[in-house]
Protein backbone atom coordinates (compact mmCIF):
# COMPACT_ATOMS: atom_id res chain seq x y z
CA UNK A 1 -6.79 44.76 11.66
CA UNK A 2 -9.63 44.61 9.14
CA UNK A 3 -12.10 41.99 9.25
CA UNK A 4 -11.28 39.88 6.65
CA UNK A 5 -8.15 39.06 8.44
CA UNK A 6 -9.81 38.79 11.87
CA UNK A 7 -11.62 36.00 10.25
CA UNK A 8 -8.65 34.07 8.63
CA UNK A 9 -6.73 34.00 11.93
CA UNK A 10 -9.81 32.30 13.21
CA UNK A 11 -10.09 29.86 10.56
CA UNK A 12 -6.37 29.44 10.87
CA UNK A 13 -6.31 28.95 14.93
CA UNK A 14 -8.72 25.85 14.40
CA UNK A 15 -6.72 24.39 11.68
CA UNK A 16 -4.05 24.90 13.93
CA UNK A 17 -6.02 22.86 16.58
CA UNK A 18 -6.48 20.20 14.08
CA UNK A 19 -2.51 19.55 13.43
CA UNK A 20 -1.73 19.75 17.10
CA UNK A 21 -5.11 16.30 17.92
CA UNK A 22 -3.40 15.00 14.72
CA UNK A 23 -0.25 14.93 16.51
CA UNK A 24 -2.25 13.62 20.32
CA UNK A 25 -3.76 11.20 18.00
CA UNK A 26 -1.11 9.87 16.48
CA UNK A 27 -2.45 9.42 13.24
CA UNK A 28 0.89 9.80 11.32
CA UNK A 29 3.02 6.73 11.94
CA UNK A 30 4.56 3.76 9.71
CA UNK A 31 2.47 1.13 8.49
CA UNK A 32 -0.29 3.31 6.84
CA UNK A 33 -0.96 4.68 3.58
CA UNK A 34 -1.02 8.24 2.61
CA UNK A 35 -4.44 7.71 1.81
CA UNK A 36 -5.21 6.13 5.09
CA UNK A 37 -3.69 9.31 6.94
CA UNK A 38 -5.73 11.19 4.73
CA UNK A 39 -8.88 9.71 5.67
CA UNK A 40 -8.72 9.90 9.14
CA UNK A 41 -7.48 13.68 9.07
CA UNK A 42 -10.87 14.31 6.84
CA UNK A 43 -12.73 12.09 9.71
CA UNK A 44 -11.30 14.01 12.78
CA UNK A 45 -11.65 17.29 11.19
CA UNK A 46 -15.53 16.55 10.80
CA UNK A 47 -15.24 15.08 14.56
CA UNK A 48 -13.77 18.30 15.99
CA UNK A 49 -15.49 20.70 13.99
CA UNK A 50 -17.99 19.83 11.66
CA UNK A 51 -15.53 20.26 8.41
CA UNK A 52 -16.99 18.43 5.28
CA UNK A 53 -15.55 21.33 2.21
CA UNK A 54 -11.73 21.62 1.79
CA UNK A 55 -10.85 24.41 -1.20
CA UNK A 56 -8.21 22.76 -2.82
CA UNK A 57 -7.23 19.04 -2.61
CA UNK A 58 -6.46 16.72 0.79
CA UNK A 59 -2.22 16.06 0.56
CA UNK A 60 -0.41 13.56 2.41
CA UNK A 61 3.10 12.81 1.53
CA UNK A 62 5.61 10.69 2.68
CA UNK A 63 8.70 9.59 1.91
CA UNK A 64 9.81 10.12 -1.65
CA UNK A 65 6.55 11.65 -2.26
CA UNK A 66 7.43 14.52 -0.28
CA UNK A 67 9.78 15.59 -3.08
CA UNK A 68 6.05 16.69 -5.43
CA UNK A 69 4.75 19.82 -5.41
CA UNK A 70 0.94 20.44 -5.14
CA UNK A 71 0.09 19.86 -9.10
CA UNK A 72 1.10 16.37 -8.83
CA UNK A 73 -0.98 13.18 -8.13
CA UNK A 74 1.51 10.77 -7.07
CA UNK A 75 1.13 6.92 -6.53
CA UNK A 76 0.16 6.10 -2.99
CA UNK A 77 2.92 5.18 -0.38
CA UNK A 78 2.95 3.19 2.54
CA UNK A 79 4.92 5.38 5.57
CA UNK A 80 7.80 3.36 6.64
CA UNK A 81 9.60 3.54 10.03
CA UNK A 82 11.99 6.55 10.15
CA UNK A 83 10.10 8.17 7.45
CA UNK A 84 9.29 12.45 6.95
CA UNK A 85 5.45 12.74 6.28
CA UNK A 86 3.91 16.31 5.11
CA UNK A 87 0.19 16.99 5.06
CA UNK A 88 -1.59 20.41 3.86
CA UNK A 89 -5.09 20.88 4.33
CA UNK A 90 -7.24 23.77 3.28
CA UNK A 91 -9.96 23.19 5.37
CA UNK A 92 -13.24 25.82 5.21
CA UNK A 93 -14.31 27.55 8.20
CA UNK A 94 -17.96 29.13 8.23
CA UNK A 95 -17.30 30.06 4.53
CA UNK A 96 -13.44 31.23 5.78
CA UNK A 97 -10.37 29.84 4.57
CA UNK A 98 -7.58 28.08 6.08
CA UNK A 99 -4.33 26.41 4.42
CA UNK A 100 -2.47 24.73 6.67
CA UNK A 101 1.06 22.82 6.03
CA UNK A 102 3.00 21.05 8.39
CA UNK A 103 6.24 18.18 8.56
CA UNK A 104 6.49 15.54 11.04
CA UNK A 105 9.54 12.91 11.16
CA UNK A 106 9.16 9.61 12.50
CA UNK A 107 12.12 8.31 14.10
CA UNK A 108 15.46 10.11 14.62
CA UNK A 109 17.19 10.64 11.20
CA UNK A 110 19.48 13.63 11.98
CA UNK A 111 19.11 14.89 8.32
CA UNK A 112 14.99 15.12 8.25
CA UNK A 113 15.03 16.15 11.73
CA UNK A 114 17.06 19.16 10.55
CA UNK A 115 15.20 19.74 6.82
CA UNK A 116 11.69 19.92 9.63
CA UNK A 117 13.58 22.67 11.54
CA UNK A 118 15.05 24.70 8.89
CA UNK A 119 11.70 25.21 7.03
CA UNK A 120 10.46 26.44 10.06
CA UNK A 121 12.56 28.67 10.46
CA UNK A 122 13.19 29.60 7.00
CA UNK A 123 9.58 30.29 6.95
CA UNK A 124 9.54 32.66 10.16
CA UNK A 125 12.72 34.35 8.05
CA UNK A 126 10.62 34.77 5.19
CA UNK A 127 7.74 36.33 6.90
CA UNK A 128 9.88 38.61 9.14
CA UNK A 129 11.63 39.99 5.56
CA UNK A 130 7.69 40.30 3.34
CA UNK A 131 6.39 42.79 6.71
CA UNK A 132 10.40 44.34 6.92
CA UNK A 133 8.94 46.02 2.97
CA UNK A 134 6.61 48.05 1.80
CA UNK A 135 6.54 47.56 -1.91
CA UNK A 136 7.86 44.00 -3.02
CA UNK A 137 6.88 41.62 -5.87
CA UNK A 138 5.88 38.20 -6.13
CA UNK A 139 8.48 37.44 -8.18
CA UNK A 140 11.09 39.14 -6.09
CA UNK A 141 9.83 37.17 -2.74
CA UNK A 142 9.97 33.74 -4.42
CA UNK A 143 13.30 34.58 -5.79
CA UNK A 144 14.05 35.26 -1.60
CA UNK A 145 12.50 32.28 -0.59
CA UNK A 146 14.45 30.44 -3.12
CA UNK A 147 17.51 31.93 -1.83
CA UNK A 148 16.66 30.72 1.49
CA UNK A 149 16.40 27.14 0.82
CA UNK A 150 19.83 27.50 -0.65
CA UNK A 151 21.40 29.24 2.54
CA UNK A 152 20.07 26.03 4.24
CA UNK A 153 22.05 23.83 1.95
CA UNK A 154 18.45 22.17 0.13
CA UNK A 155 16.88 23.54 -2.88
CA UNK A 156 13.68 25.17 -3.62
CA UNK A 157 10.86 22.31 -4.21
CA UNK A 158 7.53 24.26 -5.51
CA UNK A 159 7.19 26.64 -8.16
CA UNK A 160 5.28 28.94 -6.09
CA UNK A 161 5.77 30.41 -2.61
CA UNK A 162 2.23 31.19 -1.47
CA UNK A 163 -0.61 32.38 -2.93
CA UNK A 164 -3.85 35.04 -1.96
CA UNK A 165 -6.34 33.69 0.68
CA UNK A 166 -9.94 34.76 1.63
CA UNK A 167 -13.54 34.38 2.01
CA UNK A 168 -14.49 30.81 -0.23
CA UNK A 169 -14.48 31.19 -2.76
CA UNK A 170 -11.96 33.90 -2.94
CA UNK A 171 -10.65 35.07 -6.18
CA UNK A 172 -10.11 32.30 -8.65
CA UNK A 173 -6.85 30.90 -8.22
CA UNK A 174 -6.15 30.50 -12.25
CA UNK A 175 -2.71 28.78 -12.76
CA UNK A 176 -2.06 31.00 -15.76
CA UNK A 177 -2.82 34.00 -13.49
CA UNK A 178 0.38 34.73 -11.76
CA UNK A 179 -0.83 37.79 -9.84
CA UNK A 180 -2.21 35.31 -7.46
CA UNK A 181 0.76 33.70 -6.83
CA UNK A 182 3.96 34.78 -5.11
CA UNK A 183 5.52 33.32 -8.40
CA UNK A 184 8.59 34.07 -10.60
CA UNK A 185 6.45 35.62 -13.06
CA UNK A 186 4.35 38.09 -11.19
CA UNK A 187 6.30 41.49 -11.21
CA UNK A 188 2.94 42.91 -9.02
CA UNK A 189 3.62 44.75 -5.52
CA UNK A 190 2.17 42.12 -3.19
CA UNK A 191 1.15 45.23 -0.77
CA UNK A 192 -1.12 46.70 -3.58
CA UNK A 193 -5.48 46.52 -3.42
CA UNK A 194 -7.32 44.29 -5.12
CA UNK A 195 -9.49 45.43 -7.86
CA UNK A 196 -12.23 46.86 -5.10
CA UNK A 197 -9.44 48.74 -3.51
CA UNK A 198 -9.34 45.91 -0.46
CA UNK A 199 -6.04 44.42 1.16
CA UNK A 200 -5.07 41.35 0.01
CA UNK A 201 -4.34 38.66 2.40
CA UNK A 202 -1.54 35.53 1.35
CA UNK A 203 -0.23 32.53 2.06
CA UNK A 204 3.08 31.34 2.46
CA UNK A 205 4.67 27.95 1.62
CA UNK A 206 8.65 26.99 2.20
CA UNK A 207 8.86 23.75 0.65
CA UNK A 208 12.58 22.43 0.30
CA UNK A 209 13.91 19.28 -1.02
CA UNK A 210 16.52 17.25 -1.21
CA UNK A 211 16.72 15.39 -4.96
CA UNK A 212 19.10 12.55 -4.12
CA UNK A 213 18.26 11.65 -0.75
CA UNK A 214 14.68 11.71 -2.10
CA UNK A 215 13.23 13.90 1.14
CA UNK A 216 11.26 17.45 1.39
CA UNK A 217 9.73 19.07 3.67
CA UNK A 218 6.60 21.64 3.63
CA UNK A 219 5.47 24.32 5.99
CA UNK A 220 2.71 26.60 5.03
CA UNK A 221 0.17 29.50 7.13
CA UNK A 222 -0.57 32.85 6.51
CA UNK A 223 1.12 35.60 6.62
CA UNK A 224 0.47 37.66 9.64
């Protein structure tokens, strides 16, 4: 294991710690805003370990909300009582990245009680089949992950399925650069160096919705 990834797994193991005192804590339950939730994630994070610099953008979503991919803003929504709730944080560690995503139901609705489990699993699935190859493309693993969410009855919600990770700031993640991505349009062996001949390291995200019933669910860490 090279050092680079040493480093994410231990920016990942305290983002990790995070979720689980966000969970002791509480903080996700009806009555607040996403925004709220939000706040008191950035507050405990800075409690627990001194975080202040995130690398892309706080989420919380809940409810219909949870339906958006990462590009869009929407309105802020009060969580209601038998609601699903996703958050995904990319917290910096000692100049290390983490991106951390991770659904929590509230209540006992059979249906987003089983869209939590199936991403989970989807997403160990996923991970099993990238380290199962030696020589597969972005666009062919989002095609699998796609497939996935279909297998599960839901559909596909984002259109990506991970992207690189590193040292902040790692390589510019450029929308219109899809060799970043694990995207439909990069036709790139995810295995293969980056320019200075060094492994690249990724994240994936399962993120499946369901359209009419206005629920998704997101699960995100890297792949190791």
């Amino acid at each position: 294991m090279n050092d680079v990834l040493k480093n994410l797994i231990v920016a990942e193991a305290k983002a990790a710690q995070l979720f689980q005192e966000i969970e002791n804590r509480n903080i996700i339950a009806a009555g607040k805003t996403e925004k709220e939730i939000n706040t008191e994630v950035f507050q405990l994070a800075d409690e627990l370990f001194g975080i202040k610099k995130y690398w892309h953008k706080r989420i919380v979503r809940a409810g219909s909300n949870t339906l958006h991919p990462y590009d869009e803003n929407p309105v802020d929504l009060l969580v209601q009582a038998d609601d699903i709730v996703f958050l995904d944080f990319g917290p910096i560690l000692e100049e290390w990245e983490a991106d951390y995503g991770r659904t929590y139901v509230i209540g006992t609705d059979p249906l987003k009680i089983k869209l939590k489990k199936d991403i989970e699993t989807a997403w160990q699935e996923c991970r099993d089949y990238y380290f199962s190859q030696t020589d597969l493309t972005g666009a062919a693993f989002y095609d699998y992950c796609v497939q996935k969410a279909t297998e599960y009855g839901w559909e596909f919600g984002g259109p990506i399925a991970g992207h690189l990770i590193g040292h902040f700031p790692h390589e510019n993640l450029e929308s219109e650069n899809k060799l970043n991505y694990i995207h439909p349009e990069n036709n790139k062996n995810l295995f293969a160096p980056d320019g200075n001949g060094n492994k690249r390291e990724w994240i994936l995200e399962i993120h499946f919705v369901d359209r009419a019933r206005e629920i998704g669910g997101f699960f995100e860490q890297l792949l190791v």
